[in-house]
Each structure stands twice: as structure tokens, then as C-alpha cells.
PDB file of N, CA and C in Angstrom:
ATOM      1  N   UNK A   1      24.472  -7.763 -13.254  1.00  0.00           N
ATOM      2  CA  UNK A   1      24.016  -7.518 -11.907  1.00  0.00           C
ATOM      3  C   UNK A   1      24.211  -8.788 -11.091  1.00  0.00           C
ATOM      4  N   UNK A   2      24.538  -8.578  -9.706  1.00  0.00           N
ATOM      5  CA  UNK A   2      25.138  -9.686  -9.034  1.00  0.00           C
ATOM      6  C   UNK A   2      23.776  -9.208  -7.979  1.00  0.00           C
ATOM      7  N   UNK A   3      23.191 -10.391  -7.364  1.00  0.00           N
ATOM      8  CA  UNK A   3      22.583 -10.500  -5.909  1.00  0.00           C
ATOM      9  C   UNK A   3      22.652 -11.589  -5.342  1.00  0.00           C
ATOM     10  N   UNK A   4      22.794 -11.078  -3.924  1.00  0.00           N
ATOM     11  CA  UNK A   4      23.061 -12.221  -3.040  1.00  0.00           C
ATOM     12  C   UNK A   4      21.568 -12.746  -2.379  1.00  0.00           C
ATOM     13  N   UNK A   5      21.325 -13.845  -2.267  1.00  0.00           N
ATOM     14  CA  UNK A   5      19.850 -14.264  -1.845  1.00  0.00           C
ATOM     15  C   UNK A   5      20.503 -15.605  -0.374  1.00  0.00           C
ATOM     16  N   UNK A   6      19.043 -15.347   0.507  1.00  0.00           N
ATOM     17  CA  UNK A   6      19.461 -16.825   1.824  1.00  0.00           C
ATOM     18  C   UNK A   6      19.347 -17.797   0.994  1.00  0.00           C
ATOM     19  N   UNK A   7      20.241 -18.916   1.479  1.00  0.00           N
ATOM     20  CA  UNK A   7      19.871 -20.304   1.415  1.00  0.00           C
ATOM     21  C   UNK A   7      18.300 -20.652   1.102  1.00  0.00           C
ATOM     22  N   UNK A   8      17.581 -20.000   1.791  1.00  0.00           N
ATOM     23  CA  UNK A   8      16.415 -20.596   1.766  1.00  0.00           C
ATOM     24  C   UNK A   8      15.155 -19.949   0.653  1.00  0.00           C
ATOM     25  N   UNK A   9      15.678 -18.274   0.214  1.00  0.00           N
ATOM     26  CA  UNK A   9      15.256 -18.228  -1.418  1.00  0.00           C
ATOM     27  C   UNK A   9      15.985 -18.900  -2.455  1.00  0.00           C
ATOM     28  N   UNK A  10      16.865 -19.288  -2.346  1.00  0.00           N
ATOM     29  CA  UNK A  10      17.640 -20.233  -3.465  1.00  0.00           C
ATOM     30  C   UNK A  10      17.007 -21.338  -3.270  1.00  0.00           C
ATOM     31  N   UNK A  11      16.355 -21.986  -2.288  1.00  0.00           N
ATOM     32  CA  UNK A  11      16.184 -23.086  -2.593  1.00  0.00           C
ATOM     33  C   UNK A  11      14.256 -22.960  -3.558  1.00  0.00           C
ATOM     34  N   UNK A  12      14.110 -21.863  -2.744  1.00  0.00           N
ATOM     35  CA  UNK A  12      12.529 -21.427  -2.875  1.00  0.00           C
ATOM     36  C   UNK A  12      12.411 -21.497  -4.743  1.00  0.00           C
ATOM     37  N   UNK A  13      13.432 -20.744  -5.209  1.00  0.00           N
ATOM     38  CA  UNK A  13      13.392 -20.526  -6.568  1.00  0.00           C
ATOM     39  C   UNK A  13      14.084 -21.526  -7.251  1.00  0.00           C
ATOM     40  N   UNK A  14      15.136 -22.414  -6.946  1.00  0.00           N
ATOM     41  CA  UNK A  14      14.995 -23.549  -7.671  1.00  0.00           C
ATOM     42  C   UNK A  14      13.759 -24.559  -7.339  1.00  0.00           C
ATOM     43  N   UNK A  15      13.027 -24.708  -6.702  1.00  0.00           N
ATOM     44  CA  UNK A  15      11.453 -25.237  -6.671  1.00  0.00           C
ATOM     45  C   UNK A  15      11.297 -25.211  -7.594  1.00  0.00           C
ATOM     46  N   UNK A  16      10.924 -23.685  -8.107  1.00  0.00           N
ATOM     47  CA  UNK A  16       9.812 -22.959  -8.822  1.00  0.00           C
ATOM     48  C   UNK A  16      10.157 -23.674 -10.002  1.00  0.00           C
ATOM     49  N   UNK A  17      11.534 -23.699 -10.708  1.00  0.00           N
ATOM     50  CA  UNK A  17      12.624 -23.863 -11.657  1.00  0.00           C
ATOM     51  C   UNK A  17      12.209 -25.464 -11.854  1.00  0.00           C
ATOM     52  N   UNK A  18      12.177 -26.267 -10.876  1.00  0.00           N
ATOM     53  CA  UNK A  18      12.380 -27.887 -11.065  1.00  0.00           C
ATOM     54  C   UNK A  18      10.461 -28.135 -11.198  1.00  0.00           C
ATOM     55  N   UNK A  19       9.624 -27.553 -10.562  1.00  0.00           N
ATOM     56  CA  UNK A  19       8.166 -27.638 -11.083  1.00  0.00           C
ATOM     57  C   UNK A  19       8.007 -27.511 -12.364  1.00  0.00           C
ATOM     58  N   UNK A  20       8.666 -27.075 -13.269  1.00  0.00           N
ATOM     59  CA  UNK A  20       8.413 -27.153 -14.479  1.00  0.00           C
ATOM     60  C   UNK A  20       7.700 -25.723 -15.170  1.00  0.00           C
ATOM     61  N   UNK A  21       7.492 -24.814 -14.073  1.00  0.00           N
ATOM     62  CA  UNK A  21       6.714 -23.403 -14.283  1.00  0.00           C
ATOM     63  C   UNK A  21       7.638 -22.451 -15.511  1.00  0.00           C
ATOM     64  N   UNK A  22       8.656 -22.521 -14.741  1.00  0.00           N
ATOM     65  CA  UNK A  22       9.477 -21.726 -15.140  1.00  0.00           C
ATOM     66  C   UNK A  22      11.136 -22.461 -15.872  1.00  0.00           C
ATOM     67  N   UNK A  23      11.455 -21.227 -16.560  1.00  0.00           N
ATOM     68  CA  UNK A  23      12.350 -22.324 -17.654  1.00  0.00           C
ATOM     69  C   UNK A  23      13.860 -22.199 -16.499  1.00  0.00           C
ATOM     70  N   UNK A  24      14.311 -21.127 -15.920  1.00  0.00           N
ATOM     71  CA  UNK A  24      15.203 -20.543 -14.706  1.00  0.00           C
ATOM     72  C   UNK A  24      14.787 -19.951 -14.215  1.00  0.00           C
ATOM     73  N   UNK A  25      15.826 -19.352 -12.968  1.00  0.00           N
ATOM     74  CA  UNK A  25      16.082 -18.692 -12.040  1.00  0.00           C
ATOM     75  C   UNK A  25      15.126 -16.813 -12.571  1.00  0.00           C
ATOM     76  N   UNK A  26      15.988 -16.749 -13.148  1.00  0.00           N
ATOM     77  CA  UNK A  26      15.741 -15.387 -14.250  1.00  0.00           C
ATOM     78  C   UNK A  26      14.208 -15.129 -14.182  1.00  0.00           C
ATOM     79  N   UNK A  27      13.405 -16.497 -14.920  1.00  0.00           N
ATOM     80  CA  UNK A  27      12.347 -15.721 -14.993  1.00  0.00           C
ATOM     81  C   UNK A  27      11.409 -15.894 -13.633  1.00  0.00           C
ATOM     82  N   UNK A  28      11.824 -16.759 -12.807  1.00  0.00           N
ATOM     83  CA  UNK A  28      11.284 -16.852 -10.929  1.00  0.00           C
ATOM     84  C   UNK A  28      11.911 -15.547 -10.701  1.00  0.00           C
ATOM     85  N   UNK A  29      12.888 -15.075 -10.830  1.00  0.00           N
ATOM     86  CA  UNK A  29      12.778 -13.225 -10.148  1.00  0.00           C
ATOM     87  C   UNK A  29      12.202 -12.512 -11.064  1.00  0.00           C
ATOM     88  N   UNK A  30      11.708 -12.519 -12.605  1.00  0.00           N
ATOM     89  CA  UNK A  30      11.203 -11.369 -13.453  1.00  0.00           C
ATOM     90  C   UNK A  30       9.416 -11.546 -13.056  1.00  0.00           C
ATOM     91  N   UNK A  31       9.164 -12.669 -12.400  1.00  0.00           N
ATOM     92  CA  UNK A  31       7.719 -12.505 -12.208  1.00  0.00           C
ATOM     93  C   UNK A  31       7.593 -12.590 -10.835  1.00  0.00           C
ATOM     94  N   UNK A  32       8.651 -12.693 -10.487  1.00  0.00           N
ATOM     95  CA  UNK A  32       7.992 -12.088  -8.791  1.00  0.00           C
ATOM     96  C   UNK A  32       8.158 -10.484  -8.836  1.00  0.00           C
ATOM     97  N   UNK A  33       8.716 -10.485  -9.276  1.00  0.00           N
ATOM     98  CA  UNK A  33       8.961  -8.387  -9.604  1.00  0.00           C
ATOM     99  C   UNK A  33       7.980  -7.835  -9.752  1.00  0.00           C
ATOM    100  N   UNK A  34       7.363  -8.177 -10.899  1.00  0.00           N
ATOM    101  CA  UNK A  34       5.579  -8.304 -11.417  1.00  0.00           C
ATOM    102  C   UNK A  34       4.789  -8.227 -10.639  1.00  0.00           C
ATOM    103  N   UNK A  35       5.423  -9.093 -10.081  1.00  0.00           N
ATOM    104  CA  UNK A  35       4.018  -9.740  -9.052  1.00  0.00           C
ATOM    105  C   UNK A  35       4.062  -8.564  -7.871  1.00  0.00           C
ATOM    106  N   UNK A  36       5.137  -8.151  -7.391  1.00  0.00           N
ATOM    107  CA  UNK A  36       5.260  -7.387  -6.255  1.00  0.00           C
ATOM    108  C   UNK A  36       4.597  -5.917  -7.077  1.00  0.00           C
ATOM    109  N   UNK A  37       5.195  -5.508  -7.991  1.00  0.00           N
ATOM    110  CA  UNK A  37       5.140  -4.119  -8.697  1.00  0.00           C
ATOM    111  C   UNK A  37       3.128  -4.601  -8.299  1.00  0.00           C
ATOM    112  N   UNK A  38       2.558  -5.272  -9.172  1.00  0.00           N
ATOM    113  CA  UNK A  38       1.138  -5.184  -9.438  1.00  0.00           C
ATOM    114  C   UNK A  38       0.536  -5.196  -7.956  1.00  0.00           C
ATOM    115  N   UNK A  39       1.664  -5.644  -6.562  1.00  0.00           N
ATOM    116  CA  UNK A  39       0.887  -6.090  -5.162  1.00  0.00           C
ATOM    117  C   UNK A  39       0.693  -4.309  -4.912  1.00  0.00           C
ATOM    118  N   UNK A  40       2.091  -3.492  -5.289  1.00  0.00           N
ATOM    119  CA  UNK A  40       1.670  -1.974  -4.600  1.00  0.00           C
ATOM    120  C   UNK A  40       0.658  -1.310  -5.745  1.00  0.00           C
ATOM    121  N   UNK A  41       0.892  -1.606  -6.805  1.00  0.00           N
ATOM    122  CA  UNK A  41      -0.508  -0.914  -7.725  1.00  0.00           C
ATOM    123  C   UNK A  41      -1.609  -0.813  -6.608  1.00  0.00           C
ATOM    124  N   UNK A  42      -1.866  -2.275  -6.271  1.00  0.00           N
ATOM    125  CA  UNK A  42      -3.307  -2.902  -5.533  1.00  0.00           C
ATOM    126  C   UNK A  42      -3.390  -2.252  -4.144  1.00  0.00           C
ATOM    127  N   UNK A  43      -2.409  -2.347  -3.775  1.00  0.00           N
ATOM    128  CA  UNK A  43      -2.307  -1.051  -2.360  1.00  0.00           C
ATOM    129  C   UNK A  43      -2.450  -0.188  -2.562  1.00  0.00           C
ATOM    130  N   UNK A  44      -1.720   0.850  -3.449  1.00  0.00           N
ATOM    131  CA  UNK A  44      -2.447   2.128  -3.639  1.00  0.00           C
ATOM    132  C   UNK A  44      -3.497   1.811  -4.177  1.00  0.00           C
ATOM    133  N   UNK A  45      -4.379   1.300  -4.935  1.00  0.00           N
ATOM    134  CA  UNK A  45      -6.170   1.398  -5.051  1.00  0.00           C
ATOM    135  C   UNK A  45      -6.407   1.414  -3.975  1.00  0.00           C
ATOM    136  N   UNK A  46      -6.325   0.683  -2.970  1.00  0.00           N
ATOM    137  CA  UNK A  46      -7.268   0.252  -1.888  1.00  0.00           C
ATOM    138  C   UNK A  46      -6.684   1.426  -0.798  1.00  0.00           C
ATOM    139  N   UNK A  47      -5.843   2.070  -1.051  1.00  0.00           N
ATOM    140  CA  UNK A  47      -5.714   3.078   0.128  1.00  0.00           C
ATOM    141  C   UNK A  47      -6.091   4.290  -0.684  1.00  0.00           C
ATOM    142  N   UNK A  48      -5.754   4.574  -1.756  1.00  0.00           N
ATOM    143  CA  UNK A  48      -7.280   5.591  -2.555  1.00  0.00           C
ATOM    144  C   UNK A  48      -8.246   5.616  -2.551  1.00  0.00           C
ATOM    145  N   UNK A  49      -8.918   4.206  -2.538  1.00  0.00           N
ATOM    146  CA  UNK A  49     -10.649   4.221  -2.237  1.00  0.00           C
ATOM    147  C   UNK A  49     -10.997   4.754  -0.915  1.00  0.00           C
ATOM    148  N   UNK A  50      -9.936   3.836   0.208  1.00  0.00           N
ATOM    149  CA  UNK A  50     -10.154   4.417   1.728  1.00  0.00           C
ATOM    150  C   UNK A  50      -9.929   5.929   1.920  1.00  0.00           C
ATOM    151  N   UNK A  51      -9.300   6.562   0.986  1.00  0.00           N
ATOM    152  CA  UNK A  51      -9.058   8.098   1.349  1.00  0.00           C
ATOM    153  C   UNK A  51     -10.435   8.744   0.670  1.00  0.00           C
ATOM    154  N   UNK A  52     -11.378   8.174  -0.690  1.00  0.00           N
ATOM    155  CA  UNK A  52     -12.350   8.406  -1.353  1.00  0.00           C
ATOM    156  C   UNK A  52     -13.368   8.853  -0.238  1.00  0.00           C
ATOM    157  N   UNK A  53     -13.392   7.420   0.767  1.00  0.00           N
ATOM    158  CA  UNK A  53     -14.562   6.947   1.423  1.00  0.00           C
ATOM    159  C   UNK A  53     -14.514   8.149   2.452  1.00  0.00           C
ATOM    160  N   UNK A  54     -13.460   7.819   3.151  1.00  0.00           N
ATOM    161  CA  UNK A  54     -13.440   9.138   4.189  1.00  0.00           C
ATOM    162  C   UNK A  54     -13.464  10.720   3.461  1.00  0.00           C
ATOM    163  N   UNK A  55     -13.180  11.278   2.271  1.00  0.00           N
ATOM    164  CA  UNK A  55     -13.520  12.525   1.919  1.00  0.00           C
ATOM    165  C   UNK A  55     -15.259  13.005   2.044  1.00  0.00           C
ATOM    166  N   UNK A  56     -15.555  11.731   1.404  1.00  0.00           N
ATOM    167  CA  UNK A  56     -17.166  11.825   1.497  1.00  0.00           C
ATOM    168  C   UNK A  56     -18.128  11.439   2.171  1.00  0.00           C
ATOM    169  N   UNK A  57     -17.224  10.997   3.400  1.00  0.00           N
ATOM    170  CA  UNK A  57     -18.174  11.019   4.994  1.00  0.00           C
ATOM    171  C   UNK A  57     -17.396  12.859   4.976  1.00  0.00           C
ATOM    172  N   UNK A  58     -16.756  12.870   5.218  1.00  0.00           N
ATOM    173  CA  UNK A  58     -16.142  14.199   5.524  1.00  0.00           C
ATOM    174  C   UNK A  58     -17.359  15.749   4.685  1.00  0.00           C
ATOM    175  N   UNK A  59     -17.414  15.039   3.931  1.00  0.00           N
ATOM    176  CA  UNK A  59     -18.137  15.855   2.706  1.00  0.00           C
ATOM    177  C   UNK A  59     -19.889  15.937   3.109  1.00  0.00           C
ATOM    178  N   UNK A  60     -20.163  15.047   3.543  1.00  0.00           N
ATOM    179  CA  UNK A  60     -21.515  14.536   3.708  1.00  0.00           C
ATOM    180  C   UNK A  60     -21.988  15.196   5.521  1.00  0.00           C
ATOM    181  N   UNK A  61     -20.368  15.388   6.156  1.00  0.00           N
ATOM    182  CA  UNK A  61     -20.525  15.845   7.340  1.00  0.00           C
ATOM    183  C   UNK A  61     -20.843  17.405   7.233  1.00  0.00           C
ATOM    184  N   UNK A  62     -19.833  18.151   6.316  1.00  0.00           N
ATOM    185  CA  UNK A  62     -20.058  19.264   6.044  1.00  0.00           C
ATOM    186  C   UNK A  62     -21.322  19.875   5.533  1.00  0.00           C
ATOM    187  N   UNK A  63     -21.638  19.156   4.840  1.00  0.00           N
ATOM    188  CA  UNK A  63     -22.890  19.562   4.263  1.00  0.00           C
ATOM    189  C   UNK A  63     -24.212  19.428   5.224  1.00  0.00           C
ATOM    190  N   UNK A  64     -24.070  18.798   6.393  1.00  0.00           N
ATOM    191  CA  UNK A  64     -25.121  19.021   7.109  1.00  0.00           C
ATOM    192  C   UNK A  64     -25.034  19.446   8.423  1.00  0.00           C
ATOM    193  N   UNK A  65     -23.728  20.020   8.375  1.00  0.00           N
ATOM    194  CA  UNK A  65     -23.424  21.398   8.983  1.00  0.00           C
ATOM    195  C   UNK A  65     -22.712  21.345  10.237  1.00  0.00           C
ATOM    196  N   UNK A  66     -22.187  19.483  10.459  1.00  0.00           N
ATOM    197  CA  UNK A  66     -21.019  19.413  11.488  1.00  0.00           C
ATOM    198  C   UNK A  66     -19.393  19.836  11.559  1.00  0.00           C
ATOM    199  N   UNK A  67     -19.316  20.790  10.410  1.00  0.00           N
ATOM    200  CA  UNK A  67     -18.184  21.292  10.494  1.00  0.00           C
ATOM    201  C   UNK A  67     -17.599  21.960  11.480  1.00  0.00           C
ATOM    202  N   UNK A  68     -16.318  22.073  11.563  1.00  0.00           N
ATOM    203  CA  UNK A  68     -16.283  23.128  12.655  1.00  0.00           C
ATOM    204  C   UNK A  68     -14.795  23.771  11.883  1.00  0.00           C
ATOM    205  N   UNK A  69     -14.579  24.753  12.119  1.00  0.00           N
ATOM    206  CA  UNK A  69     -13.834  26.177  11.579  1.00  0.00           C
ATOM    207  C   UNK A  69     -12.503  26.112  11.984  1.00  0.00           C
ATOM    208  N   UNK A  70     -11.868  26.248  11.658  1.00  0.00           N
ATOM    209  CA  UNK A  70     -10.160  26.353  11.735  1.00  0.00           C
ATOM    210  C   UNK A  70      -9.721  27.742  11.116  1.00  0.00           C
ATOM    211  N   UNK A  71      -9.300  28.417  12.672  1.00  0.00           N
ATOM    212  CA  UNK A  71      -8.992  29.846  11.517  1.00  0.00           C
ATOM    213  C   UNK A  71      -7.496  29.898  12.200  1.00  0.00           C
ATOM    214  N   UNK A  72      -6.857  29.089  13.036  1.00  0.00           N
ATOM    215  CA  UNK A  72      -5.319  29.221  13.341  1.00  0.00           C
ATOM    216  C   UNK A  72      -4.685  28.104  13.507  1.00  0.00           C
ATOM    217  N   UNK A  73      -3.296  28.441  13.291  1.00  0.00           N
ATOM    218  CA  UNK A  73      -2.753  27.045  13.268  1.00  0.00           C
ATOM    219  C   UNK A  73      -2.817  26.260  14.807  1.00  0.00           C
ATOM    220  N   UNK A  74      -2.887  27.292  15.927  1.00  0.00           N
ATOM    221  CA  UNK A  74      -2.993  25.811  16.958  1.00  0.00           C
ATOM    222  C   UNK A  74      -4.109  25.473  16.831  1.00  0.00           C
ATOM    223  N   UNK A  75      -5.212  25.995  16.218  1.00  0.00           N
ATOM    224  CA  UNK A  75      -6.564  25.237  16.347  1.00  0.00           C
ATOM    225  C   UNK A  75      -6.458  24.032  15.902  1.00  0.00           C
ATOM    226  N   UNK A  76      -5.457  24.420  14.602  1.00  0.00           N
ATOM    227  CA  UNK A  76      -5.663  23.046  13.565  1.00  0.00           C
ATOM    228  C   UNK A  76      -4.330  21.527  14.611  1.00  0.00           C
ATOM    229  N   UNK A  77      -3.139  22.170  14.706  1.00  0.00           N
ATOM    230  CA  UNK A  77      -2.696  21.930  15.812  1.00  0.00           C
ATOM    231  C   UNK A  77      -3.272  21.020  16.880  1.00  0.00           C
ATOM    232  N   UNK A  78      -4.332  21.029  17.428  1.00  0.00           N
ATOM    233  CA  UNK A  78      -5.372  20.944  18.853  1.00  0.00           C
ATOM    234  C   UNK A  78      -6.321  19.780  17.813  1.00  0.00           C
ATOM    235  N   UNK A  79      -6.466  20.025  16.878  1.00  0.00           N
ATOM    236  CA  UNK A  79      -7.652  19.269  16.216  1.00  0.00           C
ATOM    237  C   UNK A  79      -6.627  17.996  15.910  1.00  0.00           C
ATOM    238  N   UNK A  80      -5.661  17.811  15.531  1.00  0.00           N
ATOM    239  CA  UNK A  80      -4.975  16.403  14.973  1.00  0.00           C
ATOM    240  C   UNK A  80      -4.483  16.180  16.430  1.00  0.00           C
ATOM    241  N   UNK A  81      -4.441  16.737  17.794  1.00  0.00           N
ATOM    242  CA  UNK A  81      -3.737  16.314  18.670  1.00  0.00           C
ATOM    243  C   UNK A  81      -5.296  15.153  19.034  1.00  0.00           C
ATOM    244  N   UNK A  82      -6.264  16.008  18.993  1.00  0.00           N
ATOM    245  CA  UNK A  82      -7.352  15.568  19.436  1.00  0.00           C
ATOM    246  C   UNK A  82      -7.857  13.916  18.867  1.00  0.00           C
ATOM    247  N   UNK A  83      -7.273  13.973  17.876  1.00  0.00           N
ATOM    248  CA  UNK A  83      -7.836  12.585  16.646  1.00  0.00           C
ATOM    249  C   UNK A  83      -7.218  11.483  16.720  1.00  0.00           C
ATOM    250  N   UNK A  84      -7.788  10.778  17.332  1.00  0.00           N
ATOM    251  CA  UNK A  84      -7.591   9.209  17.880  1.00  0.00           C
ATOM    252  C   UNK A  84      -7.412   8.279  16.607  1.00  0.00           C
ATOM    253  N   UNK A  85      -8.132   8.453  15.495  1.00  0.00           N
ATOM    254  CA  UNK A  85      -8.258   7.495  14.331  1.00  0.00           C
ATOM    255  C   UNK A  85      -7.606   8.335  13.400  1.00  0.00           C
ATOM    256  N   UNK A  86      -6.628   7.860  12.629  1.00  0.00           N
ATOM    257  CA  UNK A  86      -5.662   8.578  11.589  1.00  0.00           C
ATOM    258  C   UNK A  86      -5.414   7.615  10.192  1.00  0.00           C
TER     259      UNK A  86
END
């Protein structure tokens, strides 16, 4: 596999390389990979919890009886036109 990188990640990753962290190049891209793969793991948690949180305001709304009824599609239509926070 061939990739082309700026001037200025080549220089970024021979840093990494001359700090003594890392033995090459190779393993400065096999743990930034890592590192990125584990950054979206951590995004999806945190945008799962936020979808958690809002089901059960949602849930907590229903149950005390601020629902309101959707029986057609422009209603539903009219209701996401209506919704400022998404």
C-alpha cells in the first residue's frame, strides 16, 4: 500500500519516530488508526446515551399525558417542520 501524506504529517510522524515512542513510521500510523477507530467507538457512546436521555424525557412526557397523536403523515410532516431542536 502506497499513501501520500503533507509535508507537514511527515514531519509530524517522524517526531513521533525520533522521540523515541515509536520504533517507525508504521507503527505512528497503526496507533493513530487505534486511536481514531476507539475516538468513533466514544462518539457513538456519547450519541447513544444522548438518544437514551431524550427517549426517556420523551417517555416520562408520555406517561404524564403530554403526548399528542399522530394519525397522518402531514401531521407527522407539520410536527418535524415545527421542531426547532433536532
Amino acid at each position: 500500500m502506497h499513501i501520500s501524506l503533507t509535508t507537514e504529517l511527515e514531519t509530524k510522524i517522524k517526531s513521533k519516530v525520533e522521540s523515541g515512542l515509536y520504533n517507525n513510521a508504521s507503527e505512528v500510523i497503526r496507533e493513530a488508526l487505534r486511536f481514531m477507530d476507539s475516538h468513533e467507538e466514544w462518539i457513538m457512546e456519547v450519541k447513544l446515551a444522548h438518544l437514551r436521555k431524550q427517549l426517556n424525557v420523551g417517555i416520562t412526557q408520555l406517561d404524564s399525558g403530554q403526548g399528542i397523536e399522530i394519525n397522518s403523515k402531514s401531521a407527522l410532516d407539520k410536527l418535524f417542520e415545527d421542531t426547532s431542536e433536532i
